[in-house]
PDB file of N, CA and C in Angstrom:
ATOM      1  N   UNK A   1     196.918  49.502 115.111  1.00  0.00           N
ATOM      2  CA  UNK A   1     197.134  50.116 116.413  1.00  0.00           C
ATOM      3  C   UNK A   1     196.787  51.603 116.337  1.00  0.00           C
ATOM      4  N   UNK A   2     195.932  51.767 117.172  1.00  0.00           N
ATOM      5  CA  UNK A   2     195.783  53.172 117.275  1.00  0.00           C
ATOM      6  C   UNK A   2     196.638  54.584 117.738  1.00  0.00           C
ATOM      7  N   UNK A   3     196.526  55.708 117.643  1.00  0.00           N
ATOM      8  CA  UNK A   3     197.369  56.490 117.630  1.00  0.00           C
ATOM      9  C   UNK A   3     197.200  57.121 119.488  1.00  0.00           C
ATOM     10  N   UNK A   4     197.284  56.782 120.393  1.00  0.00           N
ATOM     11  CA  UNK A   4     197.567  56.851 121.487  1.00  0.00           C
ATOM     12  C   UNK A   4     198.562  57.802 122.199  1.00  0.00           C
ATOM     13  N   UNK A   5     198.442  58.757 124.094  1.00  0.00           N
ATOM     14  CA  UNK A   5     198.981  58.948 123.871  1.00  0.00           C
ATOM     15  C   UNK A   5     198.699  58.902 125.864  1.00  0.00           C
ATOM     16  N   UNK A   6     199.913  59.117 126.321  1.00  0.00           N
ATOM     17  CA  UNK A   6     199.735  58.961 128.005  1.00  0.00           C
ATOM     18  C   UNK A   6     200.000  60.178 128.580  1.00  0.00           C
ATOM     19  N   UNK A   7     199.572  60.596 130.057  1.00  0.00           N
ATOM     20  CA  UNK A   7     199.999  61.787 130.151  1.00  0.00           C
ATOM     21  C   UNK A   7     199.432  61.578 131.695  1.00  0.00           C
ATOM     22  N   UNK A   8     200.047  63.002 132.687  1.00  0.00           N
ATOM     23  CA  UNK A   8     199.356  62.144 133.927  1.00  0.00           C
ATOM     24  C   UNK A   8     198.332  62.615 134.458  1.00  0.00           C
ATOM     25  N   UNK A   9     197.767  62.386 135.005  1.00  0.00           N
ATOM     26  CA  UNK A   9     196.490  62.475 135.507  1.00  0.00           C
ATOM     27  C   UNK A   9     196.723  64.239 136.111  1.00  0.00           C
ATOM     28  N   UNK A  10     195.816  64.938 135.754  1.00  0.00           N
ATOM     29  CA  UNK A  10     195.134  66.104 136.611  1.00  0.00           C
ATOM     30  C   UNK A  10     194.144  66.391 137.078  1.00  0.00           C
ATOM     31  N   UNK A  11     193.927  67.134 137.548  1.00  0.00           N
ATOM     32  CA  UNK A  11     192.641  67.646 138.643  1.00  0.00           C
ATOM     33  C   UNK A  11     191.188  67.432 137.986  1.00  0.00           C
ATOM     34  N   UNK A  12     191.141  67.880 136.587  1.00  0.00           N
ATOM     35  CA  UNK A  12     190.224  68.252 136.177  1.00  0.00           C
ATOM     36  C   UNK A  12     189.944  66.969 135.157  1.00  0.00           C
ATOM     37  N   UNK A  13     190.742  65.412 135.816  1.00  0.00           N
ATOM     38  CA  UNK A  13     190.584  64.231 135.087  1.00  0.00           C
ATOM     39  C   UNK A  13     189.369  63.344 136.244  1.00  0.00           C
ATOM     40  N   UNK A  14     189.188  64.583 136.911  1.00  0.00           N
ATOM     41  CA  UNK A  14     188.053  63.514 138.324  1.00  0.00           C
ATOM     42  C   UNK A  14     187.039  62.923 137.960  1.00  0.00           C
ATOM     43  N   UNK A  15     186.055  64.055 137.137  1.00  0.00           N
ATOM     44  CA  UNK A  15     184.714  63.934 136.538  1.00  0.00           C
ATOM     45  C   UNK A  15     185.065  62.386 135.696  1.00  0.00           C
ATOM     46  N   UNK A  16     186.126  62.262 134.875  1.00  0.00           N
ATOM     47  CA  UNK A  16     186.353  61.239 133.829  1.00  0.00           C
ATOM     48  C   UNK A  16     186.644  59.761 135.011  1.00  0.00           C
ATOM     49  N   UNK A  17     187.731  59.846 135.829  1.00  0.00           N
ATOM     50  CA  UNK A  17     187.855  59.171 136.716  1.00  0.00           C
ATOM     51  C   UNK A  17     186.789  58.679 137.221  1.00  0.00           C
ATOM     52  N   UNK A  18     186.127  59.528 138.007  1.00  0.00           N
ATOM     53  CA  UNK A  18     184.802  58.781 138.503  1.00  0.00           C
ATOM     54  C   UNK A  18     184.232  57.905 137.918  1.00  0.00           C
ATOM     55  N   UNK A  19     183.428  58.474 136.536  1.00  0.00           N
ATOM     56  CA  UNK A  19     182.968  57.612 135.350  1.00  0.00           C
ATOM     57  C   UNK A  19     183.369  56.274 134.908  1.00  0.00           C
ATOM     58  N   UNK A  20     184.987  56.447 134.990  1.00  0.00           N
ATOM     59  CA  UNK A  20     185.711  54.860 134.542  1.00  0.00           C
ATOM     60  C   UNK A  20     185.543  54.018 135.716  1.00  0.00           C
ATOM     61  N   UNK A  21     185.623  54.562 136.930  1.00  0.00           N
ATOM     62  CA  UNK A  21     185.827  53.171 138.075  1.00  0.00           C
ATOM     63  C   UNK A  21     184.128  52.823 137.842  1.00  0.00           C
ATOM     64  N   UNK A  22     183.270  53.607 137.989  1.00  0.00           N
ATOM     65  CA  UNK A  22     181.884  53.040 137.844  1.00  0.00           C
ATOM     66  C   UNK A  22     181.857  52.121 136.654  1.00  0.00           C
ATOM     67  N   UNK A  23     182.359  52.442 135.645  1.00  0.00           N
ATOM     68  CA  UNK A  23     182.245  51.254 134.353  1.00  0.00           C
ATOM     69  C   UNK A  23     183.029  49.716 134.983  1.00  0.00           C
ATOM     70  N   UNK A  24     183.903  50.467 135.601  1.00  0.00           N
ATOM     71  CA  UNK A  24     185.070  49.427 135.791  1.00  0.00           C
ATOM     72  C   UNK A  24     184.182  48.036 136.924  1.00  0.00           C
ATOM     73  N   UNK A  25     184.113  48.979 137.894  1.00  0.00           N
ATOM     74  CA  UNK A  25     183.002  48.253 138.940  1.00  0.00           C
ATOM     75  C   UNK A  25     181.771  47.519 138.424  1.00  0.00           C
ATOM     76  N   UNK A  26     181.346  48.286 137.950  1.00  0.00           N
ATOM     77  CA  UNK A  26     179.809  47.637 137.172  1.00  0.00           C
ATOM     78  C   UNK A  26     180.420  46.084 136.094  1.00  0.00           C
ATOM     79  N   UNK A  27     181.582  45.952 135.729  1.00  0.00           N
ATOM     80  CA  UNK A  27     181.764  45.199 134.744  1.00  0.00           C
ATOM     81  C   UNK A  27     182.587  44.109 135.979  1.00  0.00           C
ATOM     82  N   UNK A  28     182.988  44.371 136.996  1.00  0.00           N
ATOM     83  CA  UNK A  28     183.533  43.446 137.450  1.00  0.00           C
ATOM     84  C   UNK A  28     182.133  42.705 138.461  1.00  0.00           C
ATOM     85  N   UNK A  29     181.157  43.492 139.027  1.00  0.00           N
ATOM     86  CA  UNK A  29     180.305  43.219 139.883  1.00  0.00           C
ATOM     87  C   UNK A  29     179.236  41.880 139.066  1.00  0.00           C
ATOM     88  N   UNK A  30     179.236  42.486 137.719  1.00  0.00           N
ATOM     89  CA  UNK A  30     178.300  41.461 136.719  1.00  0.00           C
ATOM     90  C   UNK A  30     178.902  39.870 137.113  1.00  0.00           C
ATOM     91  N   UNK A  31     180.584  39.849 136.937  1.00  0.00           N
ATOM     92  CA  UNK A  31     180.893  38.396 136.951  1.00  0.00           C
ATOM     93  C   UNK A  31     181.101  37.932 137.917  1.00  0.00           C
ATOM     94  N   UNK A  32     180.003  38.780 139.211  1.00  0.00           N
ATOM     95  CA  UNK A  32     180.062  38.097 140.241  1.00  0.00           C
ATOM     96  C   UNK A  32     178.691  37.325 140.902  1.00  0.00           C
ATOM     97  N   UNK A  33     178.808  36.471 141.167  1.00  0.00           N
ATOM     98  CA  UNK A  33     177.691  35.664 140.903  1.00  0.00           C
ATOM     99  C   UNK A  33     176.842  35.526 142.356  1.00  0.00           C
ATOM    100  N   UNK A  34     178.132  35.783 143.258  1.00  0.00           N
ATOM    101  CA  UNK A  34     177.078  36.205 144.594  1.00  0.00           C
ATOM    102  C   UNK A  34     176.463  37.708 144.936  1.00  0.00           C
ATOM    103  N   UNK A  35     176.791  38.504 143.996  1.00  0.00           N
ATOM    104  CA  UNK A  35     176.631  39.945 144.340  1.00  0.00           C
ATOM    105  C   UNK A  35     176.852  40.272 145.419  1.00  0.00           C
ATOM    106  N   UNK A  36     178.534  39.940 145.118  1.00  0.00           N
ATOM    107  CA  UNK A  36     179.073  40.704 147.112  1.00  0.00           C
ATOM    108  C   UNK A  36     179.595  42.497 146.120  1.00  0.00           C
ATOM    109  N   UNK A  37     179.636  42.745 145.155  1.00  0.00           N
ATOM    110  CA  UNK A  37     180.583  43.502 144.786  1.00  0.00           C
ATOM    111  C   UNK A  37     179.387  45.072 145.110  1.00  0.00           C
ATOM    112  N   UNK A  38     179.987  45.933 145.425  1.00  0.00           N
ATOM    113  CA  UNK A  38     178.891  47.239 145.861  1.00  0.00           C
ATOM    114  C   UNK A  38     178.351  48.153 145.057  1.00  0.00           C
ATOM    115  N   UNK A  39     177.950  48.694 144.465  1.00  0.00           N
ATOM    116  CA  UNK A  39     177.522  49.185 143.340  1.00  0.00           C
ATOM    117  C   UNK A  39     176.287  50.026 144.207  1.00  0.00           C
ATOM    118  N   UNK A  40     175.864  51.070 142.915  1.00  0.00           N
ATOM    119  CA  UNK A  40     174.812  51.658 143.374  1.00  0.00           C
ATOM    120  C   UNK A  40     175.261  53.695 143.901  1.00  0.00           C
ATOM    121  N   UNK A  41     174.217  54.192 144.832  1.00  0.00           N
ATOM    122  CA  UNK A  41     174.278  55.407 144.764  1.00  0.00           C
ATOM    123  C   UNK A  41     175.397  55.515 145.959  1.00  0.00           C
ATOM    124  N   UNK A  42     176.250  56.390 145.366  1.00  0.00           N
ATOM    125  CA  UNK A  42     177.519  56.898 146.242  1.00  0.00           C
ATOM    126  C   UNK A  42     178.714  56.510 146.076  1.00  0.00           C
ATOM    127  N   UNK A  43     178.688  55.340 145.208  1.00  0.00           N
ATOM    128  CA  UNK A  43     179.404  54.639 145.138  1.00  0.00           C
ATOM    129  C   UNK A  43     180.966  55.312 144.321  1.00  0.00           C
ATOM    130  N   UNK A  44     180.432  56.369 143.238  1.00  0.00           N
ATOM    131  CA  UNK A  44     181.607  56.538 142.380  1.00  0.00           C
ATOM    132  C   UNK A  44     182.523  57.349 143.403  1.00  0.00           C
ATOM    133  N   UNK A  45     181.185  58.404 144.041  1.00  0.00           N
ATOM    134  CA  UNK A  45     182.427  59.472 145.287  1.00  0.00           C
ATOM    135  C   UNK A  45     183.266  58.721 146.137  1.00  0.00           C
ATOM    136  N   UNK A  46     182.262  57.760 146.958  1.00  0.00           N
ATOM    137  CA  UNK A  46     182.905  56.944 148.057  1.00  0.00           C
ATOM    138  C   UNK A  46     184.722  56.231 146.901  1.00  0.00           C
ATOM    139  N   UNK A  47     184.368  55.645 146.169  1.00  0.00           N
ATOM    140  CA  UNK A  47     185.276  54.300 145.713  1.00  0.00           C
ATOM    141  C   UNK A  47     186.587  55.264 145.070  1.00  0.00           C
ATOM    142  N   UNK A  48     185.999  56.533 144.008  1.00  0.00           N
ATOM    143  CA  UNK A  48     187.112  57.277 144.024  1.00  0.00           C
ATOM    144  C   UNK A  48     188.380  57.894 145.050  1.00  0.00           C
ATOM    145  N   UNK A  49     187.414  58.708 145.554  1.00  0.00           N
ATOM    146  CA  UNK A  49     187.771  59.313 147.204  1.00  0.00           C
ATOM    147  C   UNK A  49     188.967  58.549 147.618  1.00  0.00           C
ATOM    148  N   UNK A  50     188.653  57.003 147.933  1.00  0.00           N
ATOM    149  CA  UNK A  50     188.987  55.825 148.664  1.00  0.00           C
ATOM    150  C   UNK A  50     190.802  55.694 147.581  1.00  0.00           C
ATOM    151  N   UNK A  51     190.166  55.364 146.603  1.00  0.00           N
ATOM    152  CA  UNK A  51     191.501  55.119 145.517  1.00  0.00           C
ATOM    153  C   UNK A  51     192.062  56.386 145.789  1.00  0.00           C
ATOM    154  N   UNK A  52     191.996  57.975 145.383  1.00  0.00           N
ATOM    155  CA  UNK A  52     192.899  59.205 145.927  1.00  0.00           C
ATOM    156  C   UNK A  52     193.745  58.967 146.666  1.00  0.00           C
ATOM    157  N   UNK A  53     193.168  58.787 148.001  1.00  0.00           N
ATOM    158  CA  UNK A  53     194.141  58.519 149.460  1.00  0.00           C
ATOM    159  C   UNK A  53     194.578  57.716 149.296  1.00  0.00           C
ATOM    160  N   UNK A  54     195.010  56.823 149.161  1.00  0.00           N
ATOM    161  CA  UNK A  54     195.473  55.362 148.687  1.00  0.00           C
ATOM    162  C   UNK A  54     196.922  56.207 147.978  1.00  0.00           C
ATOM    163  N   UNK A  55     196.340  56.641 146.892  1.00  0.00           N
ATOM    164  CA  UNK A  55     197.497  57.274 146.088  1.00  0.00           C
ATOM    165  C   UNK A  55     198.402  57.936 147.012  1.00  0.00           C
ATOM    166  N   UNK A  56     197.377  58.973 147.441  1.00  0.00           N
ATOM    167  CA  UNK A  56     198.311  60.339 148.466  1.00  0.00           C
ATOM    168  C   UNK A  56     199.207  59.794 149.597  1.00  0.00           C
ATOM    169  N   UNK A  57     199.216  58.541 150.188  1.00  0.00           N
ATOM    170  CA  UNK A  57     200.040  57.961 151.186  1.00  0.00           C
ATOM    171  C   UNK A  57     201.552  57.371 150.904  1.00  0.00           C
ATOM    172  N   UNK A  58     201.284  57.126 149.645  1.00  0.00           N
ATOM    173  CA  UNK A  58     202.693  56.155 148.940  1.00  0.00           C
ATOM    174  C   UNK A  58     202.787  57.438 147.964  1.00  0.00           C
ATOM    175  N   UNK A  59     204.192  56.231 147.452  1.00  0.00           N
ATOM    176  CA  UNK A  59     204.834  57.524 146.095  1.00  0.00           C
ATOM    177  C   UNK A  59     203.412  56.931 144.478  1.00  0.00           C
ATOM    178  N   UNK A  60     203.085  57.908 144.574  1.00  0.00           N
ATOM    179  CA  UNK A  60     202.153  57.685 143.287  1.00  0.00           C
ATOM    180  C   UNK A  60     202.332  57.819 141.731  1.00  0.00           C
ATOM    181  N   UNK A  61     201.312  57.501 140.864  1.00  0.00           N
ATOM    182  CA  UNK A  61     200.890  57.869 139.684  1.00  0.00           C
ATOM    183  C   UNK A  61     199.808  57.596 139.164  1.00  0.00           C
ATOM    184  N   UNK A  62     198.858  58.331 138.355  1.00  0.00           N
ATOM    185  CA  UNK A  62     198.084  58.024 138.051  1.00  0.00           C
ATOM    186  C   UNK A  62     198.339  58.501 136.368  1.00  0.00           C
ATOM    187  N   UNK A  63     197.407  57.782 135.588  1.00  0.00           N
ATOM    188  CA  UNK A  63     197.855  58.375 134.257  1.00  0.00           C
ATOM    189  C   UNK A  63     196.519  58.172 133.542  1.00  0.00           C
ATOM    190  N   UNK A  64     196.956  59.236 132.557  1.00  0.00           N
ATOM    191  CA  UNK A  64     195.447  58.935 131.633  1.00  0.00           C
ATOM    192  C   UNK A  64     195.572  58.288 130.307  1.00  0.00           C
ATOM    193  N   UNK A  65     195.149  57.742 129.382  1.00  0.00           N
ATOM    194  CA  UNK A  65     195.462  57.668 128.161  1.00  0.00           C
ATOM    195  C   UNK A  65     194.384  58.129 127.378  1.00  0.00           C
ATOM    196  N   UNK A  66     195.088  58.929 126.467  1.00  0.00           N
ATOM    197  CA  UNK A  66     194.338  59.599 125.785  1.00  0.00           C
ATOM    198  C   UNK A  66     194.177  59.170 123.871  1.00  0.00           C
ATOM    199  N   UNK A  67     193.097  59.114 123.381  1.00  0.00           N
ATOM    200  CA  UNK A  67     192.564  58.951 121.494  1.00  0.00           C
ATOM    201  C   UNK A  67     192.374  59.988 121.203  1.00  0.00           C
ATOM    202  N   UNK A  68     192.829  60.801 120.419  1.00  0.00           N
ATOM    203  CA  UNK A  68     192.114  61.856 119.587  1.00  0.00           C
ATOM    204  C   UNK A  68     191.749  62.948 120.206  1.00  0.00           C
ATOM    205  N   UNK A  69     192.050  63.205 121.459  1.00  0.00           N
ATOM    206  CA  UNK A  69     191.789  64.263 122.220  1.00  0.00           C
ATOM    207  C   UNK A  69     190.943  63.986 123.308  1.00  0.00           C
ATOM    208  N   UNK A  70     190.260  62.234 123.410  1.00  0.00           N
ATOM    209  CA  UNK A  70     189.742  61.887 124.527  1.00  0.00           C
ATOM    210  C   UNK A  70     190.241  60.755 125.430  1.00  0.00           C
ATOM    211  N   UNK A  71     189.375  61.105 126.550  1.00  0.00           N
ATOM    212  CA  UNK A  71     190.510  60.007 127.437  1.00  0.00           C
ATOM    213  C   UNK A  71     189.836  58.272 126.765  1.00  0.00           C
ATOM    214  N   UNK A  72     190.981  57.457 126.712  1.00  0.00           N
ATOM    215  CA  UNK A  72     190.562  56.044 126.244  1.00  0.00           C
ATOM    216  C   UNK A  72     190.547  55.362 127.518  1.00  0.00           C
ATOM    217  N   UNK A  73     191.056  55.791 128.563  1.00  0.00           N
ATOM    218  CA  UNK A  73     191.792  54.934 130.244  1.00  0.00           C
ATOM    219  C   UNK A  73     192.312  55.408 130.937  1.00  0.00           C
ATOM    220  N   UNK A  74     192.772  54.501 132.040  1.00  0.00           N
ATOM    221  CA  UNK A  74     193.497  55.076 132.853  1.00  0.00           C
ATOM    222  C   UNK A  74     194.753  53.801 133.280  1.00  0.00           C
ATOM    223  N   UNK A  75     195.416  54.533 134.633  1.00  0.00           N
ATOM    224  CA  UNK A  75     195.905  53.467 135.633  1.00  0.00           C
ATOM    225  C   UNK A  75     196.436  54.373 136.494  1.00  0.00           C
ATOM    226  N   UNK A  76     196.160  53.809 137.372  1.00  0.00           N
ATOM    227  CA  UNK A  76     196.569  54.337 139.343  1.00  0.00           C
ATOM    228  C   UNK A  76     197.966  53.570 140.010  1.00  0.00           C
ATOM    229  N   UNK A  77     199.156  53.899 139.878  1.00  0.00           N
ATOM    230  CA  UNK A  77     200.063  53.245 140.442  1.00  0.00           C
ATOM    231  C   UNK A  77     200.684  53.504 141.469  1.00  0.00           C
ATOM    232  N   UNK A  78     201.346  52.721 142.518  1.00  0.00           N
ATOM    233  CA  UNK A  78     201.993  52.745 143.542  1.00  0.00           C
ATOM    234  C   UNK A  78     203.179  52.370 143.932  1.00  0.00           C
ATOM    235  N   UNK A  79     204.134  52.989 144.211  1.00  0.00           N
ATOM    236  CA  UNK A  79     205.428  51.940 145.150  1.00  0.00           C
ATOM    237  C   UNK A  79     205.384  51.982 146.211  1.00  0.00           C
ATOM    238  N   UNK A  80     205.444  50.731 146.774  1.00  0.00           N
ATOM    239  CA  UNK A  80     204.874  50.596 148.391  1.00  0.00           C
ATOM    240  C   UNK A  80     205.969  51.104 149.431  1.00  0.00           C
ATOM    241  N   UNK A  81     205.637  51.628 150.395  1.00  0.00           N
ATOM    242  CA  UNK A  81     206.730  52.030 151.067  1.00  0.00           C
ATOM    243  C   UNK A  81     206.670  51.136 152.436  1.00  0.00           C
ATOM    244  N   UNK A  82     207.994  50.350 152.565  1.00  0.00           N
ATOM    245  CA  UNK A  82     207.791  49.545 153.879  1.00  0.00           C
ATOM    246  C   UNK A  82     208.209  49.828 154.773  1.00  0.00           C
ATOM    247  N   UNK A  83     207.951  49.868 155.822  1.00  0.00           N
ATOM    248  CA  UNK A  83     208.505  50.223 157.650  1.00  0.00           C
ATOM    249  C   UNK A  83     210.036  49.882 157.516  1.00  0.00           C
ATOM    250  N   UNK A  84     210.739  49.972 158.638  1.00  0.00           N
ATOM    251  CA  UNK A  84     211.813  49.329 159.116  1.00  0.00           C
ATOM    252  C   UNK A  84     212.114  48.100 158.971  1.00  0.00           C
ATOM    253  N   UNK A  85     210.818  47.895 159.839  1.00  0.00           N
ATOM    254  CA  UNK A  85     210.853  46.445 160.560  1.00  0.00           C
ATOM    255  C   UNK A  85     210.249  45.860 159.003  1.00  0.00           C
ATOM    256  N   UNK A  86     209.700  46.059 158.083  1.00  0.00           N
ATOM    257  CA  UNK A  86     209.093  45.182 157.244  1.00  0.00           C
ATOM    258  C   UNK A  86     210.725  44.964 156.509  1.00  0.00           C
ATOM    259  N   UNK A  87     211.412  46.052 156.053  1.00  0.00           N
ATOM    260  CA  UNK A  87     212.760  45.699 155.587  1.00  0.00           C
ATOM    261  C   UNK A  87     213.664  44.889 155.898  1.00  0.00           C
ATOM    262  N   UNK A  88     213.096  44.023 157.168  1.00  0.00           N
ATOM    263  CA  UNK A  88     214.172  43.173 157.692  1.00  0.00           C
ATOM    264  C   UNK A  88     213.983  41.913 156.832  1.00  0.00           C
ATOM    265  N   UNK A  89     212.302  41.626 156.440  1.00  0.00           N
ATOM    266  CA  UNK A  89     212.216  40.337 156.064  1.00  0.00           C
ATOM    267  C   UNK A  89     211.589  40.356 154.351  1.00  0.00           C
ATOM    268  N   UNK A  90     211.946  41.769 154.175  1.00  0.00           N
ATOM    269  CA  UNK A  90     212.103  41.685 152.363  1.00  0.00           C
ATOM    270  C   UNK A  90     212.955  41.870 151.711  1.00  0.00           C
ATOM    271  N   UNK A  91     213.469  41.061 150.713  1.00  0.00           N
ATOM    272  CA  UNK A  91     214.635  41.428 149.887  1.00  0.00           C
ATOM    273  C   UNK A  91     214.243  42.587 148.728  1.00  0.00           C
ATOM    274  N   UNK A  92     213.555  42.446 148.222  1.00  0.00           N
ATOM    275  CA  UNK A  92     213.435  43.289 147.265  1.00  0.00           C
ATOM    276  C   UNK A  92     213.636  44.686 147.416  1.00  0.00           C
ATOM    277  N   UNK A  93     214.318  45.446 146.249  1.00  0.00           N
ATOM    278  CA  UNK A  93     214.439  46.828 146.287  1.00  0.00           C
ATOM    279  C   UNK A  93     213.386  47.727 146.078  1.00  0.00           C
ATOM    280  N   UNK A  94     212.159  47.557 145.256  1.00  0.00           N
ATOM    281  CA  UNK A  94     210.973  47.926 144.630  1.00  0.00           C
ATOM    282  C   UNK A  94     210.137  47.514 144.829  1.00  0.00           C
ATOM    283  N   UNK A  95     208.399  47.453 145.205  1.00  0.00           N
ATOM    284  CA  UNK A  95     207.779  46.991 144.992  1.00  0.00           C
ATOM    285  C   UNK A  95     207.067  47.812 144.455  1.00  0.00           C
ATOM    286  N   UNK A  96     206.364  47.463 143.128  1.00  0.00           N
ATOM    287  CA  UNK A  96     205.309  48.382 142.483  1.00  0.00           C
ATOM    288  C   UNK A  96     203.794  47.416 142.373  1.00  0.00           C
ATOM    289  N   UNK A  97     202.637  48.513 142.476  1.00  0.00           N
ATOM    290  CA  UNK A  97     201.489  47.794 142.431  1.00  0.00           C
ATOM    291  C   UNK A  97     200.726  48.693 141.084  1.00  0.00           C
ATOM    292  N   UNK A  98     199.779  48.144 140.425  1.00  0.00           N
ATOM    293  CA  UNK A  98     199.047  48.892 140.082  1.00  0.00           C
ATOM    294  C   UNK A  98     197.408  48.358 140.748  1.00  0.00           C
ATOM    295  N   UNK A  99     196.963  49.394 141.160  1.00  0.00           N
ATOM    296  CA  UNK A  99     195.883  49.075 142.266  1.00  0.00           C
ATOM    297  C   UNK A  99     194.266  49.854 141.577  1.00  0.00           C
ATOM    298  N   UNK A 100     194.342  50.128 140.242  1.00  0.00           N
ATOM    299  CA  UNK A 100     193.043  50.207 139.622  1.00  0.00           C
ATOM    300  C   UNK A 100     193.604  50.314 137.829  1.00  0.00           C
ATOM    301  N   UNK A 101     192.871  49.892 137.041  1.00  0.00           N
ATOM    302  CA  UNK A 101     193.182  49.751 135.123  1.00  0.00           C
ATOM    303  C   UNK A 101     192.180  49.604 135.020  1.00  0.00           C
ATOM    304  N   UNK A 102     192.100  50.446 133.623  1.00  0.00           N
ATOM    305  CA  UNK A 102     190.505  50.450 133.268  1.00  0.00           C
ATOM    306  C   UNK A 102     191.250  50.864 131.599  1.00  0.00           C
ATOM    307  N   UNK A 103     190.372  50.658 130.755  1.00  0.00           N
ATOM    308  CA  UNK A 103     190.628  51.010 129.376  1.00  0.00           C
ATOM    309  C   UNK A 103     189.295  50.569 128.531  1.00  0.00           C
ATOM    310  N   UNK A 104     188.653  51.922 128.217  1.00  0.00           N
ATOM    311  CA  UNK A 104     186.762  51.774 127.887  1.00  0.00           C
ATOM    312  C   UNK A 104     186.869  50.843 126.617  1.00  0.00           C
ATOM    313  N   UNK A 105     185.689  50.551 126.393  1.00  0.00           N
ATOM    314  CA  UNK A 105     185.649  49.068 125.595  1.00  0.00           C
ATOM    315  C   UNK A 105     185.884  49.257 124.164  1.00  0.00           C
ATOM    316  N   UNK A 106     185.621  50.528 123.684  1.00  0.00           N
ATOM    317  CA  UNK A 106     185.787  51.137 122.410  1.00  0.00           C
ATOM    318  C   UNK A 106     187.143  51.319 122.539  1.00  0.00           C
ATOM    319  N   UNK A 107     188.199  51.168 122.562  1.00  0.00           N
ATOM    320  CA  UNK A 107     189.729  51.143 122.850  1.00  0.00           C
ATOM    321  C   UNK A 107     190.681  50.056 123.223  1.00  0.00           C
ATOM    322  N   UNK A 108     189.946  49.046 123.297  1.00  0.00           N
ATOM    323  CA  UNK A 108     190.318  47.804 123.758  1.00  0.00           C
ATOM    324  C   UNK A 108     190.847  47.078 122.724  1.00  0.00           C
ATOM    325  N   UNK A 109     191.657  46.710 122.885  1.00  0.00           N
ATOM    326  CA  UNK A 109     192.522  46.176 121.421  1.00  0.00           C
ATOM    327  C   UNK A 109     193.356  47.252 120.211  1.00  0.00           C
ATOM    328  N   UNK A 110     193.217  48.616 120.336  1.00  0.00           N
ATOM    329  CA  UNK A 110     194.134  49.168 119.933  1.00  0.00           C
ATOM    330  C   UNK A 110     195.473  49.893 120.498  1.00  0.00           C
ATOM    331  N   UNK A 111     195.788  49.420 121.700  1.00  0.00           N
ATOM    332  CA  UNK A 111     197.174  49.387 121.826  1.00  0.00           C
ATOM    333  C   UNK A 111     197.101  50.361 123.044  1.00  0.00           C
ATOM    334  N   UNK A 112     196.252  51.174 123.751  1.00  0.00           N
ATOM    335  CA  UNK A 112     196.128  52.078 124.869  1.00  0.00           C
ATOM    336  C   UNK A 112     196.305  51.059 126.060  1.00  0.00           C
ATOM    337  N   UNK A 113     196.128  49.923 126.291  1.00  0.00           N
ATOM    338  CA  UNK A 113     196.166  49.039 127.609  1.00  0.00           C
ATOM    339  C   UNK A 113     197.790  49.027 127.044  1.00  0.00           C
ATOM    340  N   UNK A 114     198.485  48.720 126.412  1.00  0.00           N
ATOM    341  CA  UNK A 114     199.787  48.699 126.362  1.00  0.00           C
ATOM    342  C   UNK A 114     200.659  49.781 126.405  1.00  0.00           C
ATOM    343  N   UNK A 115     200.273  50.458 126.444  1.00  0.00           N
ATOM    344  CA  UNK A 115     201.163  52.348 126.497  1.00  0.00           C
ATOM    345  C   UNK A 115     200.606  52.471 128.073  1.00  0.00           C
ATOM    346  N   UNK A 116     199.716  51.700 128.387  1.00  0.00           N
ATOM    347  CA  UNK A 116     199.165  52.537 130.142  1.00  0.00           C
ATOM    348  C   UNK A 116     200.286  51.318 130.639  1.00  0.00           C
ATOM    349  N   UNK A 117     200.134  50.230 130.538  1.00  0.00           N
ATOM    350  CA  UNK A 117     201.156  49.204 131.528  1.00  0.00           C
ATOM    351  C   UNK A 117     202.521  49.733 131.032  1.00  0.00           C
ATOM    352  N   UNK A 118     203.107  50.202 129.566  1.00  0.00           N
ATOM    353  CA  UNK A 118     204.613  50.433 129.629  1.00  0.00           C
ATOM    354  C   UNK A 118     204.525  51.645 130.384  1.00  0.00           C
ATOM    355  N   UNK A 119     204.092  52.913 130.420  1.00  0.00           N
ATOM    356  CA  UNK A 119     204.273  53.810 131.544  1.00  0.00           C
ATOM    357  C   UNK A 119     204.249  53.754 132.888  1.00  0.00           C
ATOM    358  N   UNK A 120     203.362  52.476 133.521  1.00  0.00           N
ATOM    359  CA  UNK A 120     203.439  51.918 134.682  1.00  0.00           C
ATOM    360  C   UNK A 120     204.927  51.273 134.722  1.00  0.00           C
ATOM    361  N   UNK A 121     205.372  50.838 134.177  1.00  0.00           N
ATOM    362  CA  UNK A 121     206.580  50.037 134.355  1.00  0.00           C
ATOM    363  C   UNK A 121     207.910  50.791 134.252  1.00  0.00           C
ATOM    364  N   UNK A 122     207.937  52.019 134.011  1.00  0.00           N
ATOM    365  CA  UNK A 122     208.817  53.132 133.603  1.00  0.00           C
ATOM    366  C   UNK A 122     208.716  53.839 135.066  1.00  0.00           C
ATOM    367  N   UNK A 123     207.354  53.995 135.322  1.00  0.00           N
ATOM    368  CA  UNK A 123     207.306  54.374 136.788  1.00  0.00           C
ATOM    369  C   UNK A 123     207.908  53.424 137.772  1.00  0.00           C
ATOM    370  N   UNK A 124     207.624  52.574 137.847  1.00  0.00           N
ATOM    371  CA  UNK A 124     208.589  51.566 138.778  1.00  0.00           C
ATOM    372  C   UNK A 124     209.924  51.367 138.672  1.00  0.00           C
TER     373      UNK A 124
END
């Protein structure tokens, strides 16, 4: 297991951000066999952008995980906030989502996807 470490996302994690959802996208668009998935020019501003606000509306987190002084991943989390009226017909006290994970392929299997989901779950 590698020596890992989490921390949360800042301003100057965009440039890196961008980069991962494009990997992230590009790897999910491949196993799609009708090519509905969007890819291409604009895509990292537009899809980032899109995930931000997403964040900025609910109670957020985003986090980075970091190897050796570089980022290995991420994750974007949320607790949903429900209306009034949605409280009438949910029991639950919490709902948490995580609504983007990414963890680059050189990092995969040493233990950074597991330090990004236990900090997601600490957040919730």
């Amino acid at each position: 297991m590698e020596n890992v470490s989490i921390r949360e996302y800042i301003e100057s994690d965009l440039p890196y951000l961008r980069e991962a959802l494009v990997k992230l996208n590009d790897h999910i668009a491949a196993a799609d066999p009708l090519r509905r998935i969007f890819t291409g020019e604009g895509f990292k501003e537009l899809y980032t952008a899109n995930m931000l606000e997403l964040c900025e509306r609910q109670k957020k987190k985003k986090f980075i995980c970091e190897s050796e002084g570089a980022a290995a991943g991420f994750t974007a989390c949320v607790i949903v906030e429900y209306s009034s009226f949605d409280k009438l017909s949910y029991f639950g006290k919490i709902e948490g989502r995580i609504i983007e994970f990414f963890v680059e392929e050189s990092h995969r299997g040493t233990g950074a996807a597991q330090a990004l989901l236990k900090e997601a779950e600490d957040f919730f």
